[in-house]
Protein backbone atom coordinates (compact mmCIF):
# COMPACT_ATOMS: atom_id res chain seq x y z
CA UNK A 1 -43.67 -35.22 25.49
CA UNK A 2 -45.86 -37.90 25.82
CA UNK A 3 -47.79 -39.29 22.29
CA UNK A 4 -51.58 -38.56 21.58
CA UNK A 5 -52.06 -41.19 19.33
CA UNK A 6 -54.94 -40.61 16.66
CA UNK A 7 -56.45 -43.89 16.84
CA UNK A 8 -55.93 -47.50 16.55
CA UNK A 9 -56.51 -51.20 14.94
CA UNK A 10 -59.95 -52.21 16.20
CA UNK A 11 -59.37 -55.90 18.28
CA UNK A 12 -62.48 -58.07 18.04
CA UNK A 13 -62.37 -60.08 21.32
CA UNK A 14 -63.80 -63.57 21.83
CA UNK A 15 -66.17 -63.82 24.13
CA UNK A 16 -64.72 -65.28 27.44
CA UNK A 17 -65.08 -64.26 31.24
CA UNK A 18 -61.53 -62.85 31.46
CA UNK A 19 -59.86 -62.78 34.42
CA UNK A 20 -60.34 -59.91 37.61
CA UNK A 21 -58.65 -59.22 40.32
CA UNK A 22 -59.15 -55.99 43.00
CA UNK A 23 -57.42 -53.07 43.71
CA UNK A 24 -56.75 -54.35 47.37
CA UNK A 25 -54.87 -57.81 46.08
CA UNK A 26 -52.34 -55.17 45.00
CA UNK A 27 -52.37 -52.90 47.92
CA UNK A 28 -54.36 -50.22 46.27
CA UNK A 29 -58.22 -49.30 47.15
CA UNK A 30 -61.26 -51.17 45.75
CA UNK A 31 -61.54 -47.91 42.79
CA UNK A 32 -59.02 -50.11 40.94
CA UNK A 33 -59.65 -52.86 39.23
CA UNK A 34 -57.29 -55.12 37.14
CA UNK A 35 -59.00 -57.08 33.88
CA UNK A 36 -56.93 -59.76 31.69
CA UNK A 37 -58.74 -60.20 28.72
CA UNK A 38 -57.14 -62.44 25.98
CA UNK A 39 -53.28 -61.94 26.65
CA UNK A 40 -53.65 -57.81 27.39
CA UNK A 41 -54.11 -56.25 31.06
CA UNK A 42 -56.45 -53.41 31.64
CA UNK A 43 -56.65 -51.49 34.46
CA UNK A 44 -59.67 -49.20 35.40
CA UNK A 45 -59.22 -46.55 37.99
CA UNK A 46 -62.25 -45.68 39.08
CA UNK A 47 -62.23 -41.23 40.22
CA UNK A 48 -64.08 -38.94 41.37
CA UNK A 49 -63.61 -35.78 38.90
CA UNK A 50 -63.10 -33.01 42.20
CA UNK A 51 -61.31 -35.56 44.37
CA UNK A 52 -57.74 -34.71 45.81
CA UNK A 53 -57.63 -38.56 46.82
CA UNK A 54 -58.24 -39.59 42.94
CA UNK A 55 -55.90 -37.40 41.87
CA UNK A 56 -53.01 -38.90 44.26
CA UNK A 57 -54.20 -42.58 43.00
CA UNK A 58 -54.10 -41.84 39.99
CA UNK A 59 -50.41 -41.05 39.93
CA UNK A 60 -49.59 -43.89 42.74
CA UNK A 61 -51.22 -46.51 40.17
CA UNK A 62 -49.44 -44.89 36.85
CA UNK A 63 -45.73 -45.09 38.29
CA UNK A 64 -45.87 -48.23 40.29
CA UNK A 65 -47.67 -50.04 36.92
CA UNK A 66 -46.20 -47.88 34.26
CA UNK A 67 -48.23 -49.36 31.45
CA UNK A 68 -47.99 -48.96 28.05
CA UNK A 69 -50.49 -46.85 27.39
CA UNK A 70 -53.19 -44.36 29.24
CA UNK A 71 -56.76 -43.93 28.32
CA UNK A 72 -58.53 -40.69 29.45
CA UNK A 73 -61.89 -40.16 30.08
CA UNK A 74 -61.71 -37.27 27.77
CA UNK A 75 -62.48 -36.14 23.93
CA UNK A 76 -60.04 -33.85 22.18
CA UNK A 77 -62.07 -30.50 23.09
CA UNK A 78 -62.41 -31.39 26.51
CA UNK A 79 -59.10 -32.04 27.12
CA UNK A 80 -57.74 -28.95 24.85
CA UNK A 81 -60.31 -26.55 27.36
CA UNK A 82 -58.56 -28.04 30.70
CA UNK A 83 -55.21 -28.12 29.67
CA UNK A 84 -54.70 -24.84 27.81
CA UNK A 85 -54.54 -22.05 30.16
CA UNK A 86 -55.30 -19.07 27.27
CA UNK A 87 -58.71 -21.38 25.99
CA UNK A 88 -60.59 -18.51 26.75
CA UNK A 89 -58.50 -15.82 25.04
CA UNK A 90 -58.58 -18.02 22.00
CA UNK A 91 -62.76 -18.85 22.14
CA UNK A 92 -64.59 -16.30 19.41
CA UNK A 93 -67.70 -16.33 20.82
CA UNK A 94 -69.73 -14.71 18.29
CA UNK A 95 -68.42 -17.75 15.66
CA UNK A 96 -70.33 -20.12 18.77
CA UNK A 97 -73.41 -18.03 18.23
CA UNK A 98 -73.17 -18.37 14.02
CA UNK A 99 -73.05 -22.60 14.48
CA UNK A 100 -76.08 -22.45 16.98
CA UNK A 101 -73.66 -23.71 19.59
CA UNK A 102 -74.52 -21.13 22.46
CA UNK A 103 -76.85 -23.21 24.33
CA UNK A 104 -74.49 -26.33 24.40
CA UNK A 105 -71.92 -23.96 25.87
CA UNK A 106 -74.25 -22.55 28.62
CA UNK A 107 -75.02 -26.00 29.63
CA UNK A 108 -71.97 -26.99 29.68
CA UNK A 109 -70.82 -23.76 31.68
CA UNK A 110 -73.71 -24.30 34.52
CA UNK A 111 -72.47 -28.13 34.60
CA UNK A 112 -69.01 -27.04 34.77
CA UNK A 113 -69.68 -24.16 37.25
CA UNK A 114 -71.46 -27.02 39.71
CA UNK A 115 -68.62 -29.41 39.43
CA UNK A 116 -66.27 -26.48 40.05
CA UNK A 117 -68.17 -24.88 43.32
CA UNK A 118 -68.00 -28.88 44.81
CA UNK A 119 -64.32 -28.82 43.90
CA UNK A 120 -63.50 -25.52 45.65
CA UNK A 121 -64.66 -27.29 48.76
CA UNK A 122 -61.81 -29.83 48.59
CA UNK A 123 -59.02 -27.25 46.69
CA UNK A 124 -59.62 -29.79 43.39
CA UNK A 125 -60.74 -27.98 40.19
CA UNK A 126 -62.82 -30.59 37.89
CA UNK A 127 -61.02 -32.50 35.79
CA UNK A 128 -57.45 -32.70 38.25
CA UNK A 129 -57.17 -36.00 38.04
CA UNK A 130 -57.15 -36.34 34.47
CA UNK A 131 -54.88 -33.82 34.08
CA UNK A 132 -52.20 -35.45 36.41
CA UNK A 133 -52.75 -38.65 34.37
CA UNK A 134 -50.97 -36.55 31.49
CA UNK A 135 -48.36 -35.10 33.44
CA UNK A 136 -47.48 -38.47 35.02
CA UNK A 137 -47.55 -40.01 31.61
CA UNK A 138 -44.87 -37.04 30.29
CA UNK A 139 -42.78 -37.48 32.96
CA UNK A 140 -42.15 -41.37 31.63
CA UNK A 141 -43.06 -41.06 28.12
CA UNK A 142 -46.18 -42.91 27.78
CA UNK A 143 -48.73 -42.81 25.42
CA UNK A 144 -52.31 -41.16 25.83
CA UNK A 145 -55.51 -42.21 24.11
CA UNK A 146 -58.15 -39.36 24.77
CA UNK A 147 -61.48 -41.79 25.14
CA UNK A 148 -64.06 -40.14 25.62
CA UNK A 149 -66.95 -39.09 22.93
CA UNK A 150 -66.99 -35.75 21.66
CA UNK A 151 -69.16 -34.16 24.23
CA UNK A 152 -71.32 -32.06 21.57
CA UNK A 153 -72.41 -35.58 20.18
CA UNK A 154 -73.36 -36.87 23.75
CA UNK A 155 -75.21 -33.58 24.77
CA UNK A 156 -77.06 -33.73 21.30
CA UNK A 157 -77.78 -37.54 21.39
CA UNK A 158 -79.01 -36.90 25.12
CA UNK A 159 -80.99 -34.37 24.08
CA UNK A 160 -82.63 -35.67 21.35
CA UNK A 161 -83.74 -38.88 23.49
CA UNK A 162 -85.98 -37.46 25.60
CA UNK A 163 -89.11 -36.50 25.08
CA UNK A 164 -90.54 -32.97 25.52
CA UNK A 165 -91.41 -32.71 29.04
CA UNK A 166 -88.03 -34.39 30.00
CA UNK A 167 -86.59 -31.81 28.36
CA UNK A 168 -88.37 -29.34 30.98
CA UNK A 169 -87.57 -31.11 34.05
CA UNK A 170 -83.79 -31.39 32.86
CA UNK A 171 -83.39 -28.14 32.35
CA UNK A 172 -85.00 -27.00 35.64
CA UNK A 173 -82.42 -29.15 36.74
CA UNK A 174 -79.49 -27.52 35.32
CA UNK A 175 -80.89 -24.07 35.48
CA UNK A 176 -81.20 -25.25 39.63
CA UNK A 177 -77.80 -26.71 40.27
CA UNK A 178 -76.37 -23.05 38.72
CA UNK A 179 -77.46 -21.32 41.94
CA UNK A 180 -76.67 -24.34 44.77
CA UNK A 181 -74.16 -23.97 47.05
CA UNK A 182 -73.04 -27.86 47.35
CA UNK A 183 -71.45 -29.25 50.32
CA UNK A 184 -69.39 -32.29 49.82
CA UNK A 185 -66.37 -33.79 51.59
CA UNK A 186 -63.75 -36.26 50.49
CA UNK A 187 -65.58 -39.05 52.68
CA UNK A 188 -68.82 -38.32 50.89
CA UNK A 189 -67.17 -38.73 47.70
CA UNK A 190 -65.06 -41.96 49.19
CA UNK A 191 -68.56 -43.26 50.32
CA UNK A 192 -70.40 -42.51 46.78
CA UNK A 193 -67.61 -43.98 44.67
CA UNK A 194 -68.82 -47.85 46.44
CA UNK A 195 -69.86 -50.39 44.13
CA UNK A 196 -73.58 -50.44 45.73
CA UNK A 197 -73.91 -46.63 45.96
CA UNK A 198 -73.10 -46.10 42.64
CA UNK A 199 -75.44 -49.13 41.20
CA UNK A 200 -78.30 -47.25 43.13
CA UNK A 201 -77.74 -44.23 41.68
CA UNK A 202 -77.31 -45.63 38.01
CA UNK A 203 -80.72 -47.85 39.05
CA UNK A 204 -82.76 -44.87 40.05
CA UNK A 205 -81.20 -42.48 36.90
CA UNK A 206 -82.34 -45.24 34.46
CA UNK A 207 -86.00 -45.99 36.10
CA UNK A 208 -86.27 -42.28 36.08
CA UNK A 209 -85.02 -41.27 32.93
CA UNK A 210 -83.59 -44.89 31.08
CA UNK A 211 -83.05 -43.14 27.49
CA UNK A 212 -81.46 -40.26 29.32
CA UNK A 213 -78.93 -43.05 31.08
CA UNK A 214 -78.61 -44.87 28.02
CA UNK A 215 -76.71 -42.02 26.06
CA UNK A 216 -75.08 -40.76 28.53
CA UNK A 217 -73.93 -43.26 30.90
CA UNK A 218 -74.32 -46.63 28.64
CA UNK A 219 -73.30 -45.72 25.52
CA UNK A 220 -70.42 -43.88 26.81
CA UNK A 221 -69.46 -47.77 28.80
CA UNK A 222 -69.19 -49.15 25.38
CA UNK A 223 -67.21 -46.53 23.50
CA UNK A 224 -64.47 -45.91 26.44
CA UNK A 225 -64.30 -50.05 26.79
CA UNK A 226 -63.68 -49.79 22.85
CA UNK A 227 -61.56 -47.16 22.91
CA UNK A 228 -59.33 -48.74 25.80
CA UNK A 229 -59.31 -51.95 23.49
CA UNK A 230 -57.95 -50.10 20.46
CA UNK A 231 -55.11 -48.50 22.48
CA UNK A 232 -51.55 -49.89 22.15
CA UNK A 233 -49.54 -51.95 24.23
CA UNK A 234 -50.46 -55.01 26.16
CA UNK A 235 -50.84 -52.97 29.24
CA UNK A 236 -53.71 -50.22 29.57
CA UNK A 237 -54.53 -48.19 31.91
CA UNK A 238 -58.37 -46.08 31.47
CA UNK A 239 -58.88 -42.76 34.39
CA UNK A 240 -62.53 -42.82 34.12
CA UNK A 241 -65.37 -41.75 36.56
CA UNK A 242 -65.98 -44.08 38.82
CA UNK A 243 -69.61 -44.37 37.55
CA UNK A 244 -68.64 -46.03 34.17
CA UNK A 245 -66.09 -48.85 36.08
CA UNK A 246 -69.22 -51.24 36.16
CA UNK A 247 -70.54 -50.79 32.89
CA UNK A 248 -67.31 -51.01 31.34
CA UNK A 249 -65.48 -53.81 33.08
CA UNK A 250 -68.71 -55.85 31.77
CA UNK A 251 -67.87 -54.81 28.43
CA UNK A 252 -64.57 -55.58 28.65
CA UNK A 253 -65.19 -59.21 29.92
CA UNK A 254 -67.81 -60.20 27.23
CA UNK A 255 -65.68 -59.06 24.55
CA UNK A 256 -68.65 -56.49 23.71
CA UNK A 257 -67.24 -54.68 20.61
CA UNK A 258 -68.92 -51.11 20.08
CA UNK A 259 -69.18 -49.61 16.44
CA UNK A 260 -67.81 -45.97 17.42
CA UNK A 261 -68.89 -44.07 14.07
CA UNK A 262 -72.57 -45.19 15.25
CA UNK A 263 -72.20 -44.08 18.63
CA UNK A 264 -70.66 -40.90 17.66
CA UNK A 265 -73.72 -39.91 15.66
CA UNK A 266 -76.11 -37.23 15.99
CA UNK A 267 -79.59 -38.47 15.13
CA UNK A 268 -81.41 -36.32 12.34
CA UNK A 269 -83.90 -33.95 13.52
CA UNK A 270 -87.19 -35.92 13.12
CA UNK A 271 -89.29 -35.25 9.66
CA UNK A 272 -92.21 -34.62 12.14
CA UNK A 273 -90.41 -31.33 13.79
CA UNK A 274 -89.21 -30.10 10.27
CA UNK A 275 -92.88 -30.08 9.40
CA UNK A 276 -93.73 -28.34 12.46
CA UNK A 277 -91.11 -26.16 12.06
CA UNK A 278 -92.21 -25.11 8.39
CA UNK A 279 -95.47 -25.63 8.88
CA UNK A 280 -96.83 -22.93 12.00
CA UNK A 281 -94.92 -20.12 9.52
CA UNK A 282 -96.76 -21.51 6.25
CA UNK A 283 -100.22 -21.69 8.26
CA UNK A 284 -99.75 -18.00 9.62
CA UNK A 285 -98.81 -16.68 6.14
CA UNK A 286 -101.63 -19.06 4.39
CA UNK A 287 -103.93 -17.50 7.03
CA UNK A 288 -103.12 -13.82 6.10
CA UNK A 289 -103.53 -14.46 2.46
CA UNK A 290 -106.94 -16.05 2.96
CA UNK A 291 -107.96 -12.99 4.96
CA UNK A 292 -107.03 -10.66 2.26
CA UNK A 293 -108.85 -12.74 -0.17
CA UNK A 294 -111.93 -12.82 2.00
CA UNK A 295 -112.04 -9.74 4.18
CA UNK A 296 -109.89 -7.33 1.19
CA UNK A 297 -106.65 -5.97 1.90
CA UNK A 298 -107.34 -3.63 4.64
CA UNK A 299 -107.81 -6.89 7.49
CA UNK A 300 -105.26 -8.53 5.13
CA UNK A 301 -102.84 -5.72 6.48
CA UNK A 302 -104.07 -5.43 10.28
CA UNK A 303 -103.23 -8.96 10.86
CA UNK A 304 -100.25 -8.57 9.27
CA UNK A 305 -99.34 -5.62 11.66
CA UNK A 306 -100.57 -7.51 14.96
CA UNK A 307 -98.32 -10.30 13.55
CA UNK A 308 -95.03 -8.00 13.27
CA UNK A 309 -95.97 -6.61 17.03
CA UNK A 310 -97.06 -9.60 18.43
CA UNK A 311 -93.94 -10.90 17.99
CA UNK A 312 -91.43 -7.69 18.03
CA UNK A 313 -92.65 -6.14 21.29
CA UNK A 314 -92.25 -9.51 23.78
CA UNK A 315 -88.77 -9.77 22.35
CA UNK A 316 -87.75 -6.28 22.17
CA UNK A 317 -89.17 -6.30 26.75
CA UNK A 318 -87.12 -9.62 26.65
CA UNK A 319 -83.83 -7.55 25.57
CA UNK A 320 -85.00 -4.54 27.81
CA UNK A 321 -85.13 -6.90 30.89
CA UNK A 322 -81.92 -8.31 30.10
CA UNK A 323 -80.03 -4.84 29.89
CA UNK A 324 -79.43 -5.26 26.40
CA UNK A 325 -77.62 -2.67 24.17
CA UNK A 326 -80.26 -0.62 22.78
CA UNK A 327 -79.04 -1.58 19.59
CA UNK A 328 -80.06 -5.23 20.68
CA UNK A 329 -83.64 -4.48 22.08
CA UNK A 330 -83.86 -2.84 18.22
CA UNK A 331 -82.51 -6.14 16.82
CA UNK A 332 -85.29 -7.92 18.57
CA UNK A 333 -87.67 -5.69 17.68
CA UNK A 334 -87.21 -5.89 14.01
CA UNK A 335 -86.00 -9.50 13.90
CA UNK A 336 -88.61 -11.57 15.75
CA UNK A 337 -91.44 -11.34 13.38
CA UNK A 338 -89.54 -11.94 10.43
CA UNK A 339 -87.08 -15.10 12.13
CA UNK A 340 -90.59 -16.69 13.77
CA UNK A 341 -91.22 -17.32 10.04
CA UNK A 342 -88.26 -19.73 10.13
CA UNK A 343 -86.92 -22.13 11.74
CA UNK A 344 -83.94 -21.82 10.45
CA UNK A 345 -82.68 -19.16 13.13
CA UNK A 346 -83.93 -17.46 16.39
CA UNK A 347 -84.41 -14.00 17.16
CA UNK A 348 -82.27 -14.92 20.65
CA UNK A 349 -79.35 -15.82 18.41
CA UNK A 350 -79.55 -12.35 16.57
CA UNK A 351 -79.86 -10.91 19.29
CA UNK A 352 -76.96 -12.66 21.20
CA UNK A 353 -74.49 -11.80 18.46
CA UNK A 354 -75.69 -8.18 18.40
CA UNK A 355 -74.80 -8.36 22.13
CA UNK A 356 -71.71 -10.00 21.93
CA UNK A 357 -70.15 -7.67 18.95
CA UNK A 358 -71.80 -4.26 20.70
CA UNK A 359 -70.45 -5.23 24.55
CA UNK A 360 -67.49 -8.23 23.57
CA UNK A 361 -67.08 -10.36 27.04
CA UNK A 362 -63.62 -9.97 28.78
CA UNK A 363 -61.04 -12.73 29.50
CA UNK A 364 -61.70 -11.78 32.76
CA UNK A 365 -65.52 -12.55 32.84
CA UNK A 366 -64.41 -16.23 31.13
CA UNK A 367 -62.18 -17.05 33.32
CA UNK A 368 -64.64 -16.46 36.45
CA UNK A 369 -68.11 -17.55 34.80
CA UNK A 370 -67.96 -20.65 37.44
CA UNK A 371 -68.36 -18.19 39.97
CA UNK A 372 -70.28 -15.47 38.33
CA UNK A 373 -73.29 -18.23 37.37
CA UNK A 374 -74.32 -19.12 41.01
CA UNK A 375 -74.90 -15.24 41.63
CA UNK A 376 -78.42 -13.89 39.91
CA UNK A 377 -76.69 -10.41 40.01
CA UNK A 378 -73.65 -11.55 38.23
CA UNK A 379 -76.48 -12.57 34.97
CA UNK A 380 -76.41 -8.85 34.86
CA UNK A 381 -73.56 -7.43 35.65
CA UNK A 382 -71.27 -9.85 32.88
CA UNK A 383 -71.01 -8.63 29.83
CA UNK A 384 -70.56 -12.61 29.35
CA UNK A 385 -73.81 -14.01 31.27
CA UNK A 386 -75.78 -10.86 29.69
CA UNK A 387 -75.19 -12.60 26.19
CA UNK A 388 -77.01 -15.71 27.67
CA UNK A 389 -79.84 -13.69 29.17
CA UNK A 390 -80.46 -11.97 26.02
CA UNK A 391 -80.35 -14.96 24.07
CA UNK A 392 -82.70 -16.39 26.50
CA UNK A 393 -85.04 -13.53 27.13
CA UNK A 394 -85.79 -12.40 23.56
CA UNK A 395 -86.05 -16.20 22.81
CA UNK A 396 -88.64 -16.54 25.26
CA UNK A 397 -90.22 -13.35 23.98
CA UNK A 398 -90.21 -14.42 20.56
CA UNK A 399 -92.02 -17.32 21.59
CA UNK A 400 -94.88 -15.90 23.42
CA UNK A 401 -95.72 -13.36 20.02
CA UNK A 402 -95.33 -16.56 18.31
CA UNK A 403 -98.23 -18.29 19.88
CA UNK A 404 -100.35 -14.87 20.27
CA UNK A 405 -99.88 -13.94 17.04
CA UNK A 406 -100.73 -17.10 15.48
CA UNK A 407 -103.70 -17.94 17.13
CA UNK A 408 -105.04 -14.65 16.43
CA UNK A 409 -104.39 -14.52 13.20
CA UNK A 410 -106.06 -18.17 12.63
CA UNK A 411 -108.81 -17.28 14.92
CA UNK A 412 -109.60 -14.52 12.65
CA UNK A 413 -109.66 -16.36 9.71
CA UNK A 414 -112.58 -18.38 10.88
């Protein structure tokens, strides 16, 4: 078995121009590059994640090199969810819904779903390449260093970067890509892994979003060049996409040192949302008790009431419309006016794990959400997707008696 080693002695590197040569001075293409950087050799193989032609390189470079270690442009969950075949047997999906972790999963489903419905184009699945990196390095006992940052920290660092209406556009984005039906070929993907093609892209991804490319192509440069630099043996080789090659053979060569607890971070929630977040419940109750002081009890308890349906009728159409249980649509009903009064949990994640414990998904529906995603019909028809569209639904729901009730309520008062 090959070793997954834990971690490793930080190197601090001087800073000196190193020495690169090309893939093609060694007879391989220009996706591998070859770095000697104060006594050590790292090699970069630059991949494509649904390419049959990465995967074969990656295995060509690995035995004719057979360095001493292999970095993998994975964290540990990422590689535990592509290499064990019974991940989804093993997920508890209602223990997702307790740590607030559904939406990270449905984005990371839709994201995984697009990369997957490119792949089936080529017979790849996402991910091959990195995979045969492993079994190449078991078949001649090499060590693996799993490089990557834990994905939950660069989806909540990206997230937290952007501003509001980035937030919008990006998740038109995803919510579009779930329904595409890609077409790609292996030249494409030869012809996009190019030095200039890929600079273009990362040029127009950082004037259009630069905070957005900072997290999640930037940062991640730095901590994979790290990582690679606190792997063992004088001889490294790093399986990365080919879009971080660039960034990190530049941090490589300056002797750019990264402090990895820092990037791993989540930034706190900003003091400014925590008011907001306390505040719109504390104004809505403050408002209620000021009509009941001015107006008696009586309006006191009729804004009270539109407050409670405000709120539990939108959610409670939001469950009907997602064919929830009816146990569900009476979970929203019931829940919404009371969890709009905190911010400290949703009526859509109620809801979900009412929905998931009522109608549990199936191994079955796990193992083909990649598919079922690009097909509206499928959002109803999985007992899987359904737990997203209620989660979503009554969210929205919840919202919209949010706002209605509220200004109401306030309006009212004055």
């Amino acid at each position: 078995m090959s070793r997954l080693p834990r971690g490793g002695r930080a190197v601090t590197l001087p800073r000196m121009a190193g020495d690169e040569k090309t893939g093609g001075e060694r007879d391989y293409p220009d996706d591998v590059h070859f770095l000697d950087v104060d006594g050590r050799e790292f090699i970069l193989v630059g991949t494509a994640h649904i390419s049959r032609e990465s995967v074969d390189l990656v295995r060509e470079v690995i035995e004719k090199e057979r360095p001493d270690c292999i970095c993998i442009e994975l964290d540990p969950a990422r590689f535990e969810a592509l290499s064990e075949e019974r991940r989804w047997e093993l997920l508890d999906l209602r223990e997702v819904i307790r740590k607030k972790q559904l939406s990270t999963l449905l984005v990371n489903l839709m994201l995984a779903s697009y990369q997957k419905r490119l792949g089936g184009k080529l017979g790849v699945l996402p991910g091959s390449e990195m995979l045969e990196a492993v079994r190449v390095a078991q078949e001649h006992d090499i060590a693996i260093a799993l490089c990557d940052r834990d994905i939950r920290a660069t989806l909540r660092r990206a997230w937290h970067s952007i501003s509001l209406w980035r937030k919008l556009v990006l998740i038109s984005s995803v919510v579009a890509s779930a329904f595409e039906r890609p077409e790609i070929s292996e030249e494409d993907l030869r012809k996009l892994r190019q030095q200039d093609v890929l600079s273009e892209l990362m040029q127009e991804l950082g004037q259009a979003m630069p905070n957005l490319k900072r997290v999640l192509i930037d940062e991640r440069d730095d901590y994979l060049a790290q990582k690679m630099r606190d792997a063992s043996g004088d001889r490294v080789v790093a399986v990365v996409g080919a879009g971080h090659i660039e960034g990190m053979r530049e941090a490589l060569l300056a002797g750019r040192v990264a402090d990895l607890e820092s990037l791993a971070t989540i930034p706190p929630v900003s003091p400014v949302w925590k008011w907001i977040g306390w505040g719109v419940p504390a104004l809505i109750l403050a408002s209620i008790a000021a009509i009941g002081f001015s107006k008696g009890p009586a309006a006191a308890g009729e804004n009270a009431l539109f407050w409670f349906l405000a709120n539990a009728i939108p959610s409670a159409v939001g469950g009907i419309l997602a064919l929830g249980h009816p146990v569900t649509v009476l979970a929203a009903f019931f829940s919404a006016p009371f969890t709009s009064l905190t911010p400290v949990i949703g009526a859509g994640y109620v809801c979900a794990f009412v929905q998931a414990f009522l109608r549990p998904p199936t191994v079955g529906e796990f193992q083909s959400v990649g598919d079922d995603i690009a097909s509206l019909r499928m959002w109803w028809k999985s007992r899987l997707l359904r737990v997203f569209l209620v989660f979503i639904l009554t969210t929205v729901g919840s919202i919209i008696g949010t706002w209605v009730g509220g200004v109401e309520i306030v309006s009212n008062l004055f």
